[in-house]
N, C-alpha and C. Protein backbone atom coordinates (compact mmCIF):
# COMPACT_ATOMS: atom_id res chain seq x y z
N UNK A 1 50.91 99.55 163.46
CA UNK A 1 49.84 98.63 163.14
C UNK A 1 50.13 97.31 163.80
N UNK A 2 49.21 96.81 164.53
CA UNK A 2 49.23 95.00 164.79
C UNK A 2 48.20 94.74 164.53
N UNK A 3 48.30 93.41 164.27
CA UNK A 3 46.92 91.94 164.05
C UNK A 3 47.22 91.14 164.95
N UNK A 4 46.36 91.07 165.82
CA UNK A 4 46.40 90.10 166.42
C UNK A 4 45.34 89.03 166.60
N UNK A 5 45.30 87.78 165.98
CA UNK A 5 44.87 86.01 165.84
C UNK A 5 44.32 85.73 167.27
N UNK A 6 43.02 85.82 167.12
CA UNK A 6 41.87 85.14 168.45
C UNK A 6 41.93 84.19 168.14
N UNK A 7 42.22 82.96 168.51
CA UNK A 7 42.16 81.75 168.21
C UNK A 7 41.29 80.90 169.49
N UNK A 8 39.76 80.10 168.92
CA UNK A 8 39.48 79.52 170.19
C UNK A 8 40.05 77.95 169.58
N UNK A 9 40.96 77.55 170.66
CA UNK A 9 41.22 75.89 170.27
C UNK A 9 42.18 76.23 171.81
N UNK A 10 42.47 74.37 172.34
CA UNK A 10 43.39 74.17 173.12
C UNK A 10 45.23 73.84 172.62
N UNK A 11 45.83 73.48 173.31
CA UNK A 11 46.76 73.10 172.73
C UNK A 11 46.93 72.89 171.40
N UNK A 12 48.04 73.29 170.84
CA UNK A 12 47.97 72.95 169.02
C UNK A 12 49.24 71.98 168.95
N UNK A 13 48.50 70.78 168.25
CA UNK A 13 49.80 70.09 168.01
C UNK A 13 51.22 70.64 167.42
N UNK A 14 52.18 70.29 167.50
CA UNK A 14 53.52 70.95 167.16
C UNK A 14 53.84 70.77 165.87
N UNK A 15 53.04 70.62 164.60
CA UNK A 15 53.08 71.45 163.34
C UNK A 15 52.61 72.06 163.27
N UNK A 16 51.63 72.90 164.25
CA UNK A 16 50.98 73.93 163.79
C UNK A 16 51.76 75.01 164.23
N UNK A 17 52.31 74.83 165.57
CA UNK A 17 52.78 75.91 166.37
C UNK A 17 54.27 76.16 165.20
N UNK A 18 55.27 74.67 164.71
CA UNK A 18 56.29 75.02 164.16
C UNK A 18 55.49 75.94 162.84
N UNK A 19 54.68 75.53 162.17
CA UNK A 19 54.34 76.78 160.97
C UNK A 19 54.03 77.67 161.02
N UNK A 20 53.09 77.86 162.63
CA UNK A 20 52.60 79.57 162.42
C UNK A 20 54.06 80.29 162.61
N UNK A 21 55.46 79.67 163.69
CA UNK A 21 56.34 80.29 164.04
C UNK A 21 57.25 80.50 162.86
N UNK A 22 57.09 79.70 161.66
CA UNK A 22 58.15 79.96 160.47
C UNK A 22 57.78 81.21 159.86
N UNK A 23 56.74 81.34 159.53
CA UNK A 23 55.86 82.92 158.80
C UNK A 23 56.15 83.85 160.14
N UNK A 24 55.74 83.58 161.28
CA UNK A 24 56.29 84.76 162.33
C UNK A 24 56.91 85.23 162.37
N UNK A 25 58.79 84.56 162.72
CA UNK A 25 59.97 84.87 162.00
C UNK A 25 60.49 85.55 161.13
N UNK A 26 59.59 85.13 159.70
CA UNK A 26 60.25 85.99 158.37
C UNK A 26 59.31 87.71 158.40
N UNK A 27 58.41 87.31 159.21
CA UNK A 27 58.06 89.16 159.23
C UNK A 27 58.82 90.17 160.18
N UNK A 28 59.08 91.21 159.55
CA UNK A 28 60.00 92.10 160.24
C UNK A 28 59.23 93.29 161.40
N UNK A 29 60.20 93.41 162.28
CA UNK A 29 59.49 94.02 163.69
C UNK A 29 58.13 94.85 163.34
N UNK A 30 58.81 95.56 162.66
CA UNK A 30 57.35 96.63 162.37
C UNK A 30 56.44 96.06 161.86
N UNK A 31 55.59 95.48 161.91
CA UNK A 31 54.27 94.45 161.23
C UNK A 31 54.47 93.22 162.22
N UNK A 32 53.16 93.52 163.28
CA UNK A 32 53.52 92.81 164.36
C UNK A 32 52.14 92.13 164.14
N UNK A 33 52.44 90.77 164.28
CA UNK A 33 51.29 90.02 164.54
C UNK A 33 51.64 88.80 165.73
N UNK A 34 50.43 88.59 166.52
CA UNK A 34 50.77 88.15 167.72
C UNK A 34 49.52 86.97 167.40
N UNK A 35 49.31 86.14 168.45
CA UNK A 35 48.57 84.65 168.40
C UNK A 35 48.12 84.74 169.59
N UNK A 36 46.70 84.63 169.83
CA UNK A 36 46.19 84.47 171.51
C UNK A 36 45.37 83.38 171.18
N UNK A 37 45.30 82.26 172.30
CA UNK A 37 44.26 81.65 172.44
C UNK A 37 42.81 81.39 173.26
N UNK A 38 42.11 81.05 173.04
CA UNK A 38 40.89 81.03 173.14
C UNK A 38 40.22 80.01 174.20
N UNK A 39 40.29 79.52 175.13
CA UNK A 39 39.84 77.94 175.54
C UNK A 39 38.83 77.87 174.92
N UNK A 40 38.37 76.62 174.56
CA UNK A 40 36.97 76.08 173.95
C UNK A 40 36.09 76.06 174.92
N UNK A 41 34.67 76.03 174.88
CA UNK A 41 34.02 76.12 175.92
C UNK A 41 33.77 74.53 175.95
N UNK A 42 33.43 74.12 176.99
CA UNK A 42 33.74 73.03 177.55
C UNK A 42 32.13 72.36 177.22
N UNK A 43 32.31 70.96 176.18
CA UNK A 43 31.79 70.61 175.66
C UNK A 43 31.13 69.44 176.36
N UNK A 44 29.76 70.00 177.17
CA UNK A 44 29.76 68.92 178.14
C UNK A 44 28.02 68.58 177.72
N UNK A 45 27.48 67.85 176.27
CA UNK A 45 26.05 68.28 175.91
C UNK A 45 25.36 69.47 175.78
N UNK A 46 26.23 70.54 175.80
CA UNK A 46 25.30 71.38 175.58
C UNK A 46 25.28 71.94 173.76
N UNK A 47 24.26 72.86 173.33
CA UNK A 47 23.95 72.88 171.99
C UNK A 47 24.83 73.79 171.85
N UNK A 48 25.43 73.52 170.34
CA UNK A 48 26.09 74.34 169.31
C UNK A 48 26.03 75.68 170.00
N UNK A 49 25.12 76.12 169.71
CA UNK A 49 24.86 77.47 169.57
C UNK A 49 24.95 77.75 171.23
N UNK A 50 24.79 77.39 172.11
CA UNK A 50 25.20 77.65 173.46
C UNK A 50 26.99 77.91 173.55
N UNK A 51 27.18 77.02 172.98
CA UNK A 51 28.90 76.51 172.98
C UNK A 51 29.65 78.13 172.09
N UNK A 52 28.93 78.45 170.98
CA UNK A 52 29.43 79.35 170.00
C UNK A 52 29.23 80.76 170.92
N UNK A 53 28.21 80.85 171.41
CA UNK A 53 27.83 81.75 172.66
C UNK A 53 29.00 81.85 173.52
N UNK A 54 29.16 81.20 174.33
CA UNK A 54 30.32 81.51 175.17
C UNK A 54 31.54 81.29 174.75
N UNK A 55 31.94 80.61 173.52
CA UNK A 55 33.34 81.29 172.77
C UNK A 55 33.02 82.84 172.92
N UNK A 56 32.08 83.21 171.94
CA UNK A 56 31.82 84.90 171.44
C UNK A 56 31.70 85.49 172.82
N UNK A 57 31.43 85.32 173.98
CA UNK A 57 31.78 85.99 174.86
C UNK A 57 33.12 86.06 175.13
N UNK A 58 33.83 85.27 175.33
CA UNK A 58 35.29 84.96 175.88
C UNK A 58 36.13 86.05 174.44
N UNK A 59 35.46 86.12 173.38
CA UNK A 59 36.54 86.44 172.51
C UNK A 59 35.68 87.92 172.88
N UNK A 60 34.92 88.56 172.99
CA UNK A 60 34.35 89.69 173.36
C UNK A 60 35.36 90.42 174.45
N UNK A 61 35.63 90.17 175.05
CA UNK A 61 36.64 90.35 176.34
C UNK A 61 37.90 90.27 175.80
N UNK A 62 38.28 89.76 175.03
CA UNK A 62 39.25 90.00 174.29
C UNK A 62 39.87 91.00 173.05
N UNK A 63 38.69 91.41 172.67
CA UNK A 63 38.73 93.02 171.53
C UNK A 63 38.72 94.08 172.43
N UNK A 64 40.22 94.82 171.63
CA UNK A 64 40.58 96.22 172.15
C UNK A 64 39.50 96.93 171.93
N UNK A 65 39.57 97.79 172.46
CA UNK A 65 38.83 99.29 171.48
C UNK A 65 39.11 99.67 170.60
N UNK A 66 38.74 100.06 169.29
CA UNK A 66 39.18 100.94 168.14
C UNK A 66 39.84 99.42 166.90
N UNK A 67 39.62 98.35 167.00
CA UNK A 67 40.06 97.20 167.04
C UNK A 67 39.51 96.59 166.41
N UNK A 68 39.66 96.67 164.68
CA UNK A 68 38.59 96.03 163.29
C UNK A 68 38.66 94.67 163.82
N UNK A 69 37.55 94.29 164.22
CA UNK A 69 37.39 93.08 164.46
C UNK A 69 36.87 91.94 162.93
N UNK A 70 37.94 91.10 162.49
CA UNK A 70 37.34 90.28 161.26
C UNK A 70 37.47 89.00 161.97
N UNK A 71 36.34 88.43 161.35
CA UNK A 71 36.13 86.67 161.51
C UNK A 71 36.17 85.82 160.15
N UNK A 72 36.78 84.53 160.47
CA UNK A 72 36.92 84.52 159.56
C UNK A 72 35.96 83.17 159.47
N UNK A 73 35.00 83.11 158.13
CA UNK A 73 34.31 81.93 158.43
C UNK A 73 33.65 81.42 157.35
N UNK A 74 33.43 80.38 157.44
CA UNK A 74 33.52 79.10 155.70
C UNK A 74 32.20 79.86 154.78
N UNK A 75 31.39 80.69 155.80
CA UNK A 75 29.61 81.31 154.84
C UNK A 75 30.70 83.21 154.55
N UNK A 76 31.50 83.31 154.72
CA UNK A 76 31.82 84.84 154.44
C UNK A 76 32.49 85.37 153.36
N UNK A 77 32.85 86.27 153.34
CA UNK A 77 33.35 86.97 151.82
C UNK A 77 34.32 86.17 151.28
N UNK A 78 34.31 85.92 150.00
CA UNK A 78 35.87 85.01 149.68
C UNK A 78 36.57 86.10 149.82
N UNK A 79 38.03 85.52 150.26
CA UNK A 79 38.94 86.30 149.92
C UNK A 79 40.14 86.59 149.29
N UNK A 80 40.46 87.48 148.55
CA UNK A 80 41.60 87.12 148.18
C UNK A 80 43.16 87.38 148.63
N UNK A 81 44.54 86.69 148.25
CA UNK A 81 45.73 87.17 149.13
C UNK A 81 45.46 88.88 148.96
N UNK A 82 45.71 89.22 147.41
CA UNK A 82 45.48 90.17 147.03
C UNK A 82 44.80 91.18 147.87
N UNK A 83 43.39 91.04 148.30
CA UNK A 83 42.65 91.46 148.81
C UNK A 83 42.71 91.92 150.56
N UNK A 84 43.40 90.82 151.17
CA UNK A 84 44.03 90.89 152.55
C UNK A 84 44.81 92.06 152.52
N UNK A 85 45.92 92.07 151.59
CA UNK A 85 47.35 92.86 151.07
C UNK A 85 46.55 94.32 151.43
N UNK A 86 45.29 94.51 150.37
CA UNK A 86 45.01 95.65 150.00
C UNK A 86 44.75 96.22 151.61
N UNK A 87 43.27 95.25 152.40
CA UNK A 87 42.78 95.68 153.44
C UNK A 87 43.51 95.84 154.91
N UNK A 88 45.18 94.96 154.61
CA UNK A 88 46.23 95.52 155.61
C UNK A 88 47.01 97.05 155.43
N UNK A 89 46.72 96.95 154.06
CA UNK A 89 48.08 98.48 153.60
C UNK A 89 46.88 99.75 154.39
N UNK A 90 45.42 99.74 153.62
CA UNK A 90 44.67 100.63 154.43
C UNK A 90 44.89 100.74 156.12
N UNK A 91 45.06 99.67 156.91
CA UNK A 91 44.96 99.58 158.10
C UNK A 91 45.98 100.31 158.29
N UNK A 92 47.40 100.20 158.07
CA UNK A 92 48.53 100.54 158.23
C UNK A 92 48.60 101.86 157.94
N UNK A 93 48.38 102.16 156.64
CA UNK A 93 48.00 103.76 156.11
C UNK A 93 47.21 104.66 157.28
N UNK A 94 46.33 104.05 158.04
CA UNK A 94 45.76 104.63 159.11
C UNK A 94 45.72 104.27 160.14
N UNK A 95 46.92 103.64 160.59
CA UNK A 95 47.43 103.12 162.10
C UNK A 95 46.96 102.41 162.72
N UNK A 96 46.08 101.44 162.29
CA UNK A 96 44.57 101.24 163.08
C UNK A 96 45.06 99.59 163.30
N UNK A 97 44.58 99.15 163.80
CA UNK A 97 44.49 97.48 164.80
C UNK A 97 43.76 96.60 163.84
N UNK A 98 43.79 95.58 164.04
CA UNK A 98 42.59 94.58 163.63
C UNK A 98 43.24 93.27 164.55
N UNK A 99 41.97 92.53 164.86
CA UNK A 99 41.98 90.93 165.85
C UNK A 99 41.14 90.45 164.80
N UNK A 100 41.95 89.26 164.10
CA UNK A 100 41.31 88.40 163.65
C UNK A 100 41.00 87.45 164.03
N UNK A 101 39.47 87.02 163.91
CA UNK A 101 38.67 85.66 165.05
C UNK A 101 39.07 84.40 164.31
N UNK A 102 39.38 83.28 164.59
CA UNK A 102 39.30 81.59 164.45
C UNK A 102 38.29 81.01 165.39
N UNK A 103 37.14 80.38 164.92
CA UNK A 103 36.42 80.11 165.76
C UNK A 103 36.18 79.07 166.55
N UNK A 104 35.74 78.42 166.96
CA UNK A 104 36.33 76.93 166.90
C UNK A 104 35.08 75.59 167.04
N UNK A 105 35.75 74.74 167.21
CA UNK A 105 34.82 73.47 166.40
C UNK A 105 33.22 73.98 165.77
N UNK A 106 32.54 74.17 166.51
CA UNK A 106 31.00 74.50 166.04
C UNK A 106 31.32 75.86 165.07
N UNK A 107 32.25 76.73 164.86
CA UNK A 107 32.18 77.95 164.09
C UNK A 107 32.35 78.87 165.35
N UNK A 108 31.57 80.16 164.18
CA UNK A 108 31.36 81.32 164.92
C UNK A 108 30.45 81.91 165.05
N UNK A 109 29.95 82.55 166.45
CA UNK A 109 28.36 82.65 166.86
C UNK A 109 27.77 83.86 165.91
N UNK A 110 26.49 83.50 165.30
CA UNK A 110 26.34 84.54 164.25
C UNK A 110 26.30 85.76 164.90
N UNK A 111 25.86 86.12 166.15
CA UNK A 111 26.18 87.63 166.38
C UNK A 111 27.42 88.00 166.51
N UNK A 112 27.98 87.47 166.77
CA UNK A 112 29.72 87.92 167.01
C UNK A 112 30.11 88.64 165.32
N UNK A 113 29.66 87.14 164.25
CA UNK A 113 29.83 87.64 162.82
C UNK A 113 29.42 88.95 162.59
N UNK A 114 27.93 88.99 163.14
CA UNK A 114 27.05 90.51 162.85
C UNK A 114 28.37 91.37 163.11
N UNK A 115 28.68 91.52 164.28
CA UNK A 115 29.43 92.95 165.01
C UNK A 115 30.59 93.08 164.59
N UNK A 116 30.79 91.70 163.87
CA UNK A 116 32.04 92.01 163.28
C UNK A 116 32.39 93.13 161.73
N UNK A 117 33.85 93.80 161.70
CA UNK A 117 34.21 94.62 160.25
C UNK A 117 33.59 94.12 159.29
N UNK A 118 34.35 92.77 159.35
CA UNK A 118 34.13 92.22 157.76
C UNK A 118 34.12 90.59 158.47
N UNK A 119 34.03 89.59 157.76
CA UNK A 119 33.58 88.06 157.82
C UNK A 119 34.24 87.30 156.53
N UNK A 120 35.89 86.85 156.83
CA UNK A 120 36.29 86.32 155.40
C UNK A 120 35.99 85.18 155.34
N UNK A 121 36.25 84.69 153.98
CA UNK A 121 36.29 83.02 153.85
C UNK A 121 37.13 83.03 152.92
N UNK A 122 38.30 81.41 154.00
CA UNK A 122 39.29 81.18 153.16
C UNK A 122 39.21 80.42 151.95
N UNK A 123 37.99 80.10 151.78
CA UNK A 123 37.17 78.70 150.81
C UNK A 123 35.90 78.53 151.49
N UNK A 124 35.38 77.74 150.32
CA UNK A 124 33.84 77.04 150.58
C UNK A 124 34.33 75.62 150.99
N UNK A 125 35.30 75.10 151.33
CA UNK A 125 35.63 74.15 151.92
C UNK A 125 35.82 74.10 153.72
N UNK A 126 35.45 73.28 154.50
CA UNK A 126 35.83 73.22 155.60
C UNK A 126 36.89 72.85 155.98
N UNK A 127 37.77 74.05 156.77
CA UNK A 127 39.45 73.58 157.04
C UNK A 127 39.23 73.05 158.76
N UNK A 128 40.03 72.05 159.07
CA UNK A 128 40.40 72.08 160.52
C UNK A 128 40.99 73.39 160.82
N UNK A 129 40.47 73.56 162.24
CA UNK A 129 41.39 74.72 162.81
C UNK A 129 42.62 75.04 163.07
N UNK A 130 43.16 74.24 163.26
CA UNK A 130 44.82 73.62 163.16
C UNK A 130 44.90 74.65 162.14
N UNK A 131 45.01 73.64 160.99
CA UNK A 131 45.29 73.77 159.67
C UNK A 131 44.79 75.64 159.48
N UNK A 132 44.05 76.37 159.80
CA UNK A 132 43.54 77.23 159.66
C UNK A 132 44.59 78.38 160.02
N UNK A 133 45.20 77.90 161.11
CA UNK A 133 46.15 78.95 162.08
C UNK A 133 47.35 79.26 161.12
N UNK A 134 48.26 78.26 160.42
CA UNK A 134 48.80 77.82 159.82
C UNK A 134 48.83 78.75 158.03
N UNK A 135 47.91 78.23 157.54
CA UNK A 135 46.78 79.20 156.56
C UNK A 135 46.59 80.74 156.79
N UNK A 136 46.60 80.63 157.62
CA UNK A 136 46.17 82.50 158.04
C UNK A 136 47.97 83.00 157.94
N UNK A 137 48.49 82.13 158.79
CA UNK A 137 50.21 82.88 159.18
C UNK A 137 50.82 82.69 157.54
N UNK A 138 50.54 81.47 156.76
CA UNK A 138 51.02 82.19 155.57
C UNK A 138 50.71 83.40 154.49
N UNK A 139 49.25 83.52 154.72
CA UNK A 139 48.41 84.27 154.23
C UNK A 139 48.78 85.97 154.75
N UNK A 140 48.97 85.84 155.66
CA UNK A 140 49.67 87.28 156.48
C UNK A 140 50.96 87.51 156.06
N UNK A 141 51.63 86.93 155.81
CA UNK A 141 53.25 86.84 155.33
C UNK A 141 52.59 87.01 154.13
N UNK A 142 52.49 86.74 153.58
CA UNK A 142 52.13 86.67 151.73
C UNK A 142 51.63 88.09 151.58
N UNK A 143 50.68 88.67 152.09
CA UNK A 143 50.01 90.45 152.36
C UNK A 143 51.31 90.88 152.33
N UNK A 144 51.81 91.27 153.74
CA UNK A 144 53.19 91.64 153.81
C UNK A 144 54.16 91.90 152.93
N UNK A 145 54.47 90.40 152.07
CA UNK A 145 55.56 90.56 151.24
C UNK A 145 54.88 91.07 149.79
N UNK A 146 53.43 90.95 149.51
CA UNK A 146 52.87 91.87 148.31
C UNK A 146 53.18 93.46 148.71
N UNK A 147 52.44 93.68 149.96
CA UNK A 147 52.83 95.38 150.14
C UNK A 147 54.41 95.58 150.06
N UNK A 148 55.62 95.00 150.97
CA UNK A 148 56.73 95.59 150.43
C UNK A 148 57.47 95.04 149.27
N UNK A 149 56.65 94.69 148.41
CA UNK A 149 57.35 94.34 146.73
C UNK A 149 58.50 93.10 147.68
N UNK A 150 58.06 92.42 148.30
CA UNK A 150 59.14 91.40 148.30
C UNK A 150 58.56 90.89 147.53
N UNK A 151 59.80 89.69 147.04
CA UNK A 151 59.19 88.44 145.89
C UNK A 151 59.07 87.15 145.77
N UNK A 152 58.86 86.88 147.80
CA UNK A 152 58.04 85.79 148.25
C UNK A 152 56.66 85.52 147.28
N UNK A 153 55.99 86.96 147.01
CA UNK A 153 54.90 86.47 146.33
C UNK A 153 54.98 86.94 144.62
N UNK A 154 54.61 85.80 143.73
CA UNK A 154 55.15 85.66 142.16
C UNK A 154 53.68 85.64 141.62
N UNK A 155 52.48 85.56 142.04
CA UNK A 155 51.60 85.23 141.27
C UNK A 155 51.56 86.60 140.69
């Protein structure tokens, strides 16, 4: 099984990169999750929805085949750690991939959402994307250590 993090943003300042790499670290080989980025489309007046357009292309070109594509985005399913835990152990149980989308500044283009598995939300709050990358890598570690009874996670 891998996950691998579509991320559209440029450079990430160096707390983000040191936190996603601390949760990276503590997961063990087999449960591979990897980080790709995205360039932003180049924000030169044109509308939202043009801009969200050619992210969702660029990240289009980027999904494998066979490859649960989830997005994750502030209007989508809440979710819970719990709930991640559950929908990684299935993946794993059946060998299968997933690329999870980060979208960036304007969101994510609603057709991309359409075609997508599923559409989480980490909150009804708006996170920076930074902050999001960060959020997700603990959130993935936290799944992880629920499925193998580690006791990183106490709730």
């Amino acid at each position: 099984m891998a996950i691998r993090v579509l991320a559209v943003g440029a450079k990430m300042p160096r707390w983000v990169d040191t936190g996603v790499d601390e949760y990276q670290k503590r997961l063990p080989r087999d449960f591979k999750v990897s980080w790709h980025s995205i360039p932003p489309a180049k924000r030169q007046g044109d509308a939202p929805q043009r801009l969200m357009a050619a992210e969702a292309d660029a990240i289009r070109r980027q999904i494998k085949p066979r490859e649960h594509l989830v997005v994750l985005d502030v209007g989508g399913t809440l979710v819970s750690t719990e709930a991640i835990a559950a929908q990684i152990a299935r993946w794993q149980l059946n060998g299968e991939s997933a690329a999870i989308v980060i979208g960036g500044p304007d969101g994510i283009d609603p057709e991309l959402g359409q075609s997508a598995t599923a559409q989480w939300s980490l909150g009804r709050i708006t996170l920076p994307h930074p902050l999001v990358r960060v959020i997700l890598a603990e959130q993935l570690y936290r799944a992880w250590s629920i499925n193998a009874q580690h006791p990183y996670h106490r709730a």
